[in-house]
PDB file of N, CA and C in Angstrom:
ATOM      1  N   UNK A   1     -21.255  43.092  18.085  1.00  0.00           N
ATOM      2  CA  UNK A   1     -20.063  43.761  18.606  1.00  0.00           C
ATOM      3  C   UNK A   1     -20.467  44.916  19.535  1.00  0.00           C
ATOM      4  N   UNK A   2     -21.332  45.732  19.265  1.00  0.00           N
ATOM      5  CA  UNK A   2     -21.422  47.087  19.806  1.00  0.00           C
ATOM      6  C   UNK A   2     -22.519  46.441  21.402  1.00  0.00           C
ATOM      7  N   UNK A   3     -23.601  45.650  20.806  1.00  0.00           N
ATOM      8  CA  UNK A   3     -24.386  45.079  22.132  1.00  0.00           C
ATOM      9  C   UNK A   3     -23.379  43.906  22.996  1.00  0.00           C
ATOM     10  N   UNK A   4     -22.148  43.598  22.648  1.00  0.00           N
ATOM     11  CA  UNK A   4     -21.703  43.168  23.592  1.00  0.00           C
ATOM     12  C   UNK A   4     -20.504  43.993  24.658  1.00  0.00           C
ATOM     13  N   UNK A   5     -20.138  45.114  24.093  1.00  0.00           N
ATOM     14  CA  UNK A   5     -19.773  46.454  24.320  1.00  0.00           C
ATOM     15  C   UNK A   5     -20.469  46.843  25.228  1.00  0.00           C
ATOM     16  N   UNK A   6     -21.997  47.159  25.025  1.00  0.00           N
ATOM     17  CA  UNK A   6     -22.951  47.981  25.986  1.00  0.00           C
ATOM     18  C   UNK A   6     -23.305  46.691  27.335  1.00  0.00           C
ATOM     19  N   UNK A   7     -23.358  45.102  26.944  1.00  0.00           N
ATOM     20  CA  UNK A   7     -23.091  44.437  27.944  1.00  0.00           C
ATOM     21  C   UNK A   7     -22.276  44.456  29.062  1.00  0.00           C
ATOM     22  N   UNK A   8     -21.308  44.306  28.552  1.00  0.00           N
ATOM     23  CA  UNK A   8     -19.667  44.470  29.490  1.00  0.00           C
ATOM     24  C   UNK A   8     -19.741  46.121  30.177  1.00  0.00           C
ATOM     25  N   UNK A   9     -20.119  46.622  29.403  1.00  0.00           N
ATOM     26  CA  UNK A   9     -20.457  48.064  30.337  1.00  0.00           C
ATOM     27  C   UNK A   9     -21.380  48.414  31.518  1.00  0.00           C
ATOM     28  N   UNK A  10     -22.670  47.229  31.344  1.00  0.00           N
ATOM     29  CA  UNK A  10     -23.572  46.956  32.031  1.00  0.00           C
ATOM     30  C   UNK A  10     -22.891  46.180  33.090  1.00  0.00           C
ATOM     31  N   UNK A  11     -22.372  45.374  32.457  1.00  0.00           N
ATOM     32  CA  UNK A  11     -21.687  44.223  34.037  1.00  0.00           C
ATOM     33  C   UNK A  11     -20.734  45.328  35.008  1.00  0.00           C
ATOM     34  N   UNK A  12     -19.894  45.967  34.110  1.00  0.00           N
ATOM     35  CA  UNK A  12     -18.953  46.449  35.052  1.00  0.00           C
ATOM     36  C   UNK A  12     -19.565  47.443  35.588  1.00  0.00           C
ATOM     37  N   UNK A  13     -20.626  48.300  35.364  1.00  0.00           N
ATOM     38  CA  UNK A  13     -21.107  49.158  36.528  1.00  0.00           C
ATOM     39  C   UNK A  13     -21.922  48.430  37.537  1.00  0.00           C
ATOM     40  N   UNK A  14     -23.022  47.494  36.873  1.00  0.00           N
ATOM     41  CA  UNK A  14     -23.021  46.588  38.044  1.00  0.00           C
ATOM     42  C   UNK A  14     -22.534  46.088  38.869  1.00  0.00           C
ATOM     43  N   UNK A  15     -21.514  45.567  38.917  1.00  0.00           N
ATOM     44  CA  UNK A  15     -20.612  44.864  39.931  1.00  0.00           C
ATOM     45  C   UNK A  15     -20.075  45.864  40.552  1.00  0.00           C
ATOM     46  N   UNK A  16     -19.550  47.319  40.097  1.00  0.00           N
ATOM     47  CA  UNK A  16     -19.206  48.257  40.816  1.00  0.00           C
ATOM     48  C   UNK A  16     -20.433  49.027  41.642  1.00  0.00           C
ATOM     49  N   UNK A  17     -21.590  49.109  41.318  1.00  0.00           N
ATOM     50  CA  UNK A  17     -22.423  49.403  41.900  1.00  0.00           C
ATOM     51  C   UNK A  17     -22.692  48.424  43.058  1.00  0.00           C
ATOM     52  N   UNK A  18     -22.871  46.955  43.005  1.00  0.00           N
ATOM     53  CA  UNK A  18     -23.209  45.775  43.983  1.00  0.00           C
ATOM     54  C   UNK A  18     -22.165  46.181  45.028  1.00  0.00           C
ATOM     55  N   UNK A  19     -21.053  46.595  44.572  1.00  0.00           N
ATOM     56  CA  UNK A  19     -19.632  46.397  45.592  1.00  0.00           C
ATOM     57  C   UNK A  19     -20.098  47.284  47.019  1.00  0.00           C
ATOM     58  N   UNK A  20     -20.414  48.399  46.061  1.00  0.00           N
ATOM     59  CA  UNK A  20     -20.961  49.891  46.947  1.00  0.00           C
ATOM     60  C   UNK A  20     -21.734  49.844  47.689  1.00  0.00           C
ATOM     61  N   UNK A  21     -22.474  48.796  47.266  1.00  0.00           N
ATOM     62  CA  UNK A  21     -23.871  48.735  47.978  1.00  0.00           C
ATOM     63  C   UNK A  21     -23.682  47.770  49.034  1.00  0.00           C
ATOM     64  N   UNK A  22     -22.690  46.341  49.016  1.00  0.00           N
ATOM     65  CA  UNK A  22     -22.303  45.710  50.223  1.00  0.00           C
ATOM     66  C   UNK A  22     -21.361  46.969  50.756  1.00  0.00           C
ATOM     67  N   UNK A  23     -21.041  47.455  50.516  1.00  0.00           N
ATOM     68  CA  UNK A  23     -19.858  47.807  51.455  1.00  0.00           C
ATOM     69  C   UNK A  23     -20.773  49.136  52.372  1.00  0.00           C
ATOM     70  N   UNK A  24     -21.355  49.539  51.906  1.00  0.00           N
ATOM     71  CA  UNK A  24     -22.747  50.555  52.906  1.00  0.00           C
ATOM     72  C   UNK A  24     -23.550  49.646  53.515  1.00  0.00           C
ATOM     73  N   UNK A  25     -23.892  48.741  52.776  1.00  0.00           N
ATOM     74  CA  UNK A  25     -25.094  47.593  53.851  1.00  0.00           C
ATOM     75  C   UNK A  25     -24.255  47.271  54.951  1.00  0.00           C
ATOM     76  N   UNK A  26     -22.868  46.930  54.930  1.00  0.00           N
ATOM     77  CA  UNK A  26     -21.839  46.553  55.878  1.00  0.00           C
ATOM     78  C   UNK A  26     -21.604  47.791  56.926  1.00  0.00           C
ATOM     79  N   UNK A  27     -21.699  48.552  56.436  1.00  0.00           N
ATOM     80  CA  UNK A  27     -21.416  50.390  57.290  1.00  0.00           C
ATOM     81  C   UNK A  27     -22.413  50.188  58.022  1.00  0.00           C
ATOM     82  N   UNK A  28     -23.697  50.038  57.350  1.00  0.00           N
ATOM     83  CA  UNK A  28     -25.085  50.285  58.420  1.00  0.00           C
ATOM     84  C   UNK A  28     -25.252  49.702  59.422  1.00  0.00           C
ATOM     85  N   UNK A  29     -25.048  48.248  59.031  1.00  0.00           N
ATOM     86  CA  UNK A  29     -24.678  47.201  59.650  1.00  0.00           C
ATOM     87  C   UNK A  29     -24.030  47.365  60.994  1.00  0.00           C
ATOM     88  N   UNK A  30     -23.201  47.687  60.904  1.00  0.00           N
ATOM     89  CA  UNK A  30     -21.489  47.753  61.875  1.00  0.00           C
ATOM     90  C   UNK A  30     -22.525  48.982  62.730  1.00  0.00           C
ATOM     91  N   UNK A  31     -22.901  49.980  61.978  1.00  0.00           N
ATOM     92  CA  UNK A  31     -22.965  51.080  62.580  1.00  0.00           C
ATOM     93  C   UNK A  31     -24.382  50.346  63.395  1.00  0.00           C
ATOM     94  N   UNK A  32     -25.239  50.313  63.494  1.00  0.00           N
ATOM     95  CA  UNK A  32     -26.321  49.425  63.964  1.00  0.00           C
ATOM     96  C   UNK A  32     -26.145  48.136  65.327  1.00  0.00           C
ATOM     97  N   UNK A  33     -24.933  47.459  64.788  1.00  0.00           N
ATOM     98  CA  UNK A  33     -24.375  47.239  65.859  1.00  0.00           C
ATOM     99  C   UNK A  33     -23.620  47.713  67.094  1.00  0.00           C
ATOM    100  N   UNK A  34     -23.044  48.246  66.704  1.00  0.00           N
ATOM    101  CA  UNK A  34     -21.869  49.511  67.374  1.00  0.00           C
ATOM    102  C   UNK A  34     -23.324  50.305  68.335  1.00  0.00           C
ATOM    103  N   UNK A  35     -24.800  50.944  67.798  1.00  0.00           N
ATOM    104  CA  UNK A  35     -25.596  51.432  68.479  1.00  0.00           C
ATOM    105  C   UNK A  35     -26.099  50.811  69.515  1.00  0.00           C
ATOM    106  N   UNK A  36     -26.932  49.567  68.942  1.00  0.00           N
ATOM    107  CA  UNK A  36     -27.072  48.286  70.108  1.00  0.00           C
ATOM    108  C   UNK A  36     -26.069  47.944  71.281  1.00  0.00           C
ATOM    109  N   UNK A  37     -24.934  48.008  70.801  1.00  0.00           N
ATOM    110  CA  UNK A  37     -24.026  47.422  72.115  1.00  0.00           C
ATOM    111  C   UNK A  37     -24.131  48.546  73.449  1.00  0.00           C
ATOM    112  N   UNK A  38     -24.009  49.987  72.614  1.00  0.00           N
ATOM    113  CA  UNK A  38     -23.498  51.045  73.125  1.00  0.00           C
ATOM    114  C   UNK A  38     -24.901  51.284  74.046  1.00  0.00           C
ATOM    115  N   UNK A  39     -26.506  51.052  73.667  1.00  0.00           N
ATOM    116  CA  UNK A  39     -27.257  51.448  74.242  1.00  0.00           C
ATOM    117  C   UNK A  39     -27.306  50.254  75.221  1.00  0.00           C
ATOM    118  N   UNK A  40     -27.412  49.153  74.775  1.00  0.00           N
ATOM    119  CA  UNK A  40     -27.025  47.853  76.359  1.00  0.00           C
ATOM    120  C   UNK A  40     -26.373  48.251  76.960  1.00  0.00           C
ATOM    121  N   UNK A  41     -25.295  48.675  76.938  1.00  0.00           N
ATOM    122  CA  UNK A  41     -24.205  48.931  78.028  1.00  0.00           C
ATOM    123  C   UNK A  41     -24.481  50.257  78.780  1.00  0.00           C
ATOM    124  N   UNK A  42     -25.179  50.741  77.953  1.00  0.00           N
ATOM    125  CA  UNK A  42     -25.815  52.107  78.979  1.00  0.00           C
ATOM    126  C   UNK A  42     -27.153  51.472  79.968  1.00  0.00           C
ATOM    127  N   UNK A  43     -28.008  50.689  79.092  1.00  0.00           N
ATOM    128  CA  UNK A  43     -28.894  50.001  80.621  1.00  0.00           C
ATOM    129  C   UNK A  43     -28.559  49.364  81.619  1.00  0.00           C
ATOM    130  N   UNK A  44     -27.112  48.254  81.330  1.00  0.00           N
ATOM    131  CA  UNK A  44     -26.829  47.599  81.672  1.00  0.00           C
ATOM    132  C   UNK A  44     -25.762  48.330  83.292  1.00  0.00           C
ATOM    133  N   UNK A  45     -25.382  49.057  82.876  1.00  0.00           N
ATOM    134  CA  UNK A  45     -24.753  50.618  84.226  1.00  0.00           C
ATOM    135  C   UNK A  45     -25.440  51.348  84.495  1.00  0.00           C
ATOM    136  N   UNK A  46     -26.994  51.863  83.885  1.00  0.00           N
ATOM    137  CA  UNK A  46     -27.672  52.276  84.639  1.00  0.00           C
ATOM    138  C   UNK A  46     -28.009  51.057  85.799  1.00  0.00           C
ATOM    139  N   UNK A  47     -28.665  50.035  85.220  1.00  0.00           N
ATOM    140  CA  UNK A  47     -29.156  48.880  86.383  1.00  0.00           C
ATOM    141  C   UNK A  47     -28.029  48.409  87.172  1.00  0.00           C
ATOM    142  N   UNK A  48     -27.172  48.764  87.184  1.00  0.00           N
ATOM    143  CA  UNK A  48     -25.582  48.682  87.998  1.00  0.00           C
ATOM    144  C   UNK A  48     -25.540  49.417  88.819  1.00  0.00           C
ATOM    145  N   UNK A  49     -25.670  50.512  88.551  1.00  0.00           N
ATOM    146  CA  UNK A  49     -25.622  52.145  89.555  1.00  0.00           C
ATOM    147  C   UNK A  49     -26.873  52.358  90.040  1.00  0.00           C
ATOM    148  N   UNK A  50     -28.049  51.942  89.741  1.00  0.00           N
ATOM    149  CA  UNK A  50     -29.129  51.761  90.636  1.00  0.00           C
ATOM    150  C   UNK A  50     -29.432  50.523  91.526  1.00  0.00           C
ATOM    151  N   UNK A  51     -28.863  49.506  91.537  1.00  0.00           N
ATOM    152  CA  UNK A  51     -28.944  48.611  92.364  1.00  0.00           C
ATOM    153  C   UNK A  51     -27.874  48.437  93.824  1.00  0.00           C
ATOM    154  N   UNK A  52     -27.016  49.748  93.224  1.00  0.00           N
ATOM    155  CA  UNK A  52     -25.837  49.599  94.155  1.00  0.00           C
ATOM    156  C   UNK A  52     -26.287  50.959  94.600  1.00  0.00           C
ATOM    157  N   UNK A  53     -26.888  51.762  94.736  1.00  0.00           N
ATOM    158  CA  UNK A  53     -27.643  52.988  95.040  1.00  0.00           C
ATOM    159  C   UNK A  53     -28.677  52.433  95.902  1.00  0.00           C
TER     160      UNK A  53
END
């Protein structure tokens, strides 16, 4: 009774912990992308504005 108590306690912080942890891997993610695009598009108008220069 009591070790299946401390189980179910184990699962549910786990799964609340896993949740947290996709949902930041997903932040980094996004955010990581969001950097990449933002720094292409800055080479990509520099080599725009220097070729038309």
């Amino acid at each position: 009774m009591m070790r299946s108590k401390i189980v179910d306690r184990g699962f549910g912080y786990s799964s609340t912990h896993r949740v947290t942890r996709d949902l930041t891997a997903a932040a980094v993610a996004a955010a990581c992308l969001s950097v990449c695009l933002v720094v292409s598009l800055a080479i990509l108008s520099i080599r725009f504005v220097s070729t038309i220069a």
